[in-house]
Protein backbone atom coordinates (compact mmCIF):
# COMPACT_ATOMS: atom_id res chain seq x y z
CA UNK A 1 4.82 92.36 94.76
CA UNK A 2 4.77 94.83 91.78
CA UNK A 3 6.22 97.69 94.35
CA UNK A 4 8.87 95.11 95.63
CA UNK A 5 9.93 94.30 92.07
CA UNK A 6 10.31 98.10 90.81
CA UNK A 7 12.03 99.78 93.92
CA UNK A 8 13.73 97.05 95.49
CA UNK A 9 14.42 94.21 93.17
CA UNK A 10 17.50 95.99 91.39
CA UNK A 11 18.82 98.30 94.47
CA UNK A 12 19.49 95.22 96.63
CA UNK A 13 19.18 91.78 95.11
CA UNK A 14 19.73 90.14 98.64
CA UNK A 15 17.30 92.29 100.42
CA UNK A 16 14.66 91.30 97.22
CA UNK A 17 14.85 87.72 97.65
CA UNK A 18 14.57 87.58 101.59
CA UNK A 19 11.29 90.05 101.14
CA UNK A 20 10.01 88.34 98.15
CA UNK A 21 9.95 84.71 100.15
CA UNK A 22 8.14 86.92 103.04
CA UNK A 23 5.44 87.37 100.66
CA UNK A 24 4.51 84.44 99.29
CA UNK A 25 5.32 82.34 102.50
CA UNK A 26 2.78 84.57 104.02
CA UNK A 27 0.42 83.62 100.53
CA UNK A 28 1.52 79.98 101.51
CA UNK A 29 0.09 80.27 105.07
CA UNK A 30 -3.31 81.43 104.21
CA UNK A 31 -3.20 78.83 101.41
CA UNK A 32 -2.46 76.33 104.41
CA UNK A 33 -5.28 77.43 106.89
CA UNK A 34 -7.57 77.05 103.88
CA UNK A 35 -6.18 73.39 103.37
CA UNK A 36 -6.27 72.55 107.05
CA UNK A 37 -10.65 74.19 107.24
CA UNK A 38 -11.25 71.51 104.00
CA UNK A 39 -9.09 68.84 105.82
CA UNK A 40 -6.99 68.94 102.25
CA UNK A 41 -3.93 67.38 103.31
CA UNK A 42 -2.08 66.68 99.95
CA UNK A 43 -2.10 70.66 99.82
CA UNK A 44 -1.13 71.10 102.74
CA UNK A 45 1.99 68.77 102.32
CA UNK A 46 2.43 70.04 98.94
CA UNK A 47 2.60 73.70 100.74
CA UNK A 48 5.36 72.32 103.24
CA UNK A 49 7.19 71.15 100.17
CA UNK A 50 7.02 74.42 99.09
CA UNK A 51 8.29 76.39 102.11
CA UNK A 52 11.24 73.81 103.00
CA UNK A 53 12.75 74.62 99.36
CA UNK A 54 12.11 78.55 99.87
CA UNK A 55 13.69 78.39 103.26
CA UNK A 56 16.40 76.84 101.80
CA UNK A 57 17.19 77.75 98.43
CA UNK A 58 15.65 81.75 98.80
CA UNK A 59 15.67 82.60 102.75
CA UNK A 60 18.99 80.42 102.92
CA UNK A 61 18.36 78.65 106.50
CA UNK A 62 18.58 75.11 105.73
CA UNK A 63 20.92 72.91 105.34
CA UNK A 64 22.63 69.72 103.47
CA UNK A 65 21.19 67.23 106.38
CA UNK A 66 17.88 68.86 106.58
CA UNK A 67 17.44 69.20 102.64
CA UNK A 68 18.55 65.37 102.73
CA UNK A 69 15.98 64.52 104.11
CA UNK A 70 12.71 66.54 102.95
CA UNK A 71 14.31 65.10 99.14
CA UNK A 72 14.28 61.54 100.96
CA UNK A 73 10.85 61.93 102.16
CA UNK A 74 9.63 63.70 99.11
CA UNK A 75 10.27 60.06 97.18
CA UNK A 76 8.20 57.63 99.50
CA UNK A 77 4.27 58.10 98.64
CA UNK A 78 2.94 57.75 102.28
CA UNK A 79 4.56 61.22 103.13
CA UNK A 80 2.27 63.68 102.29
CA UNK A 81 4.68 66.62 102.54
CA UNK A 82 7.90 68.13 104.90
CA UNK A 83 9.77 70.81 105.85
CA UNK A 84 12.13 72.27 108.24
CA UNK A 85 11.22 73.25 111.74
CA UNK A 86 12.45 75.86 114.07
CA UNK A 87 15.63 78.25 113.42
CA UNK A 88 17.21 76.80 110.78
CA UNK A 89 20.40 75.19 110.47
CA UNK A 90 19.52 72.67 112.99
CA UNK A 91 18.15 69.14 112.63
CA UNK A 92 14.53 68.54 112.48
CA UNK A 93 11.93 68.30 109.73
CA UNK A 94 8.26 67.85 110.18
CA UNK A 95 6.16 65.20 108.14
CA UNK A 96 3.05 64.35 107.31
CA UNK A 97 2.53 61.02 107.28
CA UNK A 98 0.30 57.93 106.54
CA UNK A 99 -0.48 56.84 110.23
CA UNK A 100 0.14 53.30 109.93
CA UNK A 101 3.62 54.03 107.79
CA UNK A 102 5.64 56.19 110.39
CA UNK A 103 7.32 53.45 111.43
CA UNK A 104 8.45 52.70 108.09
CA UNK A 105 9.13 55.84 107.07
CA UNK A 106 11.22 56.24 109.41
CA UNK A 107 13.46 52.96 109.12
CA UNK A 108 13.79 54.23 105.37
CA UNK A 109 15.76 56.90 106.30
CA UNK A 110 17.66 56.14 109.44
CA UNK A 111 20.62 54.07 108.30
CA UNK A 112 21.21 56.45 104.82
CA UNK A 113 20.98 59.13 106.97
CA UNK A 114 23.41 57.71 109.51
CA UNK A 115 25.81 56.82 106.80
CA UNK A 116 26.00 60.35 104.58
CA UNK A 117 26.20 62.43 107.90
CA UNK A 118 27.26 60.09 111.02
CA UNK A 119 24.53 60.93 113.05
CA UNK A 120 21.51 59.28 114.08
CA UNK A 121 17.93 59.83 113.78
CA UNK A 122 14.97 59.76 116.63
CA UNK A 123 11.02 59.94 115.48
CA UNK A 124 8.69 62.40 117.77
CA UNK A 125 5.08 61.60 116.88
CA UNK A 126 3.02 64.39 117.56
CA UNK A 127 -0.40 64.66 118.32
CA UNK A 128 -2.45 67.12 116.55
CA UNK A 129 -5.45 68.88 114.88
CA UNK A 130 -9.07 68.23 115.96
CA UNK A 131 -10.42 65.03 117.27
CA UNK A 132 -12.45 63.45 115.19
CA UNK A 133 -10.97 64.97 112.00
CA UNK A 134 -9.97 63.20 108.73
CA UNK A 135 -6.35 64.39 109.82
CA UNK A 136 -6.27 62.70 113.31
CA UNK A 137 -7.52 59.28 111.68
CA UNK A 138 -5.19 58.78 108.89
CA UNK A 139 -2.31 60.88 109.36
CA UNK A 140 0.40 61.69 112.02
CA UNK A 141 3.03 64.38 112.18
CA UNK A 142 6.34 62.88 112.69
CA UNK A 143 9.13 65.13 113.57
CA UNK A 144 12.47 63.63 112.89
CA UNK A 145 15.85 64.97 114.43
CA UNK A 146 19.16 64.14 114.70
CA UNK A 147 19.29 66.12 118.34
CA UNK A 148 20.27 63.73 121.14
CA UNK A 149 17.34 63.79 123.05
């Protein structure tokens, strides 16, 4: 980081910020492995937290619907953490959440969400992690998109 800061930080301020967000999502990835080994899932969601607002406010790939709703999710104390998913731009976050709360989750969002941006929510539930684990018994991934599907 020291190298980044003295030859790039003041050639290309653009270039800097993209780089620097490299870095540390790469410091955020290890720091996520570590959290999924220890079955630490408030890290982990605090780490998705983390990358949603660097991928939006320093890579610049979000956007007003999916930043809606990681700050709508980020409010309700059975979602561990969120982010955005794929490309950017597009509509889906990914959530960790209380199993037996998805459903509600979910209904908290839907008809805000419909009203702010006129377009509709679906849940995807995804299975995950090993069986057995503290993960797979109390929490689900829910990915939530406003793609027709």
């Amino acid at each position: 980081m020291v190298q980044l800061d003295e030859l790039v930080k003041h050639v290309d301020p653009e270039a800097y910020q993209k780089a620097k967000f490299v870095i540390q999502e790469n410091q955020r990835l290890f720091a996520a492995v570590e959290a999924l080994q220890h079955n630490n899932l408030p890290s982990l969601g605090e780490l998705l937290y983390q990358t949603h607002w660097a991928l939006s406010k320093e890579y610049e790939v979000s956007c007003e619907e999916l930043d809606y709703l990681v700050a709508e999710v980020s409010r309700i104390p059975a979602v561990l953490g969120a982010r955005m998913m794929g490309g950017g731009f597009g509509g889906c976050t990914i959530n960790i959440v209380k199993k037996d709360k998805s459903h509600e989750v979910f209904e908290q969002l839907k008809d805000d969400y419909f009203k702010k941006f006129n377009l509709e929510l679906t849940p995807i539930s995804v299975s995950y992690i090993r069986r057995d684990s503290y993960c797979e018994r109390f929490y689900n991934l829910i990915i939530i998109t406003n793609y027709k599907l």
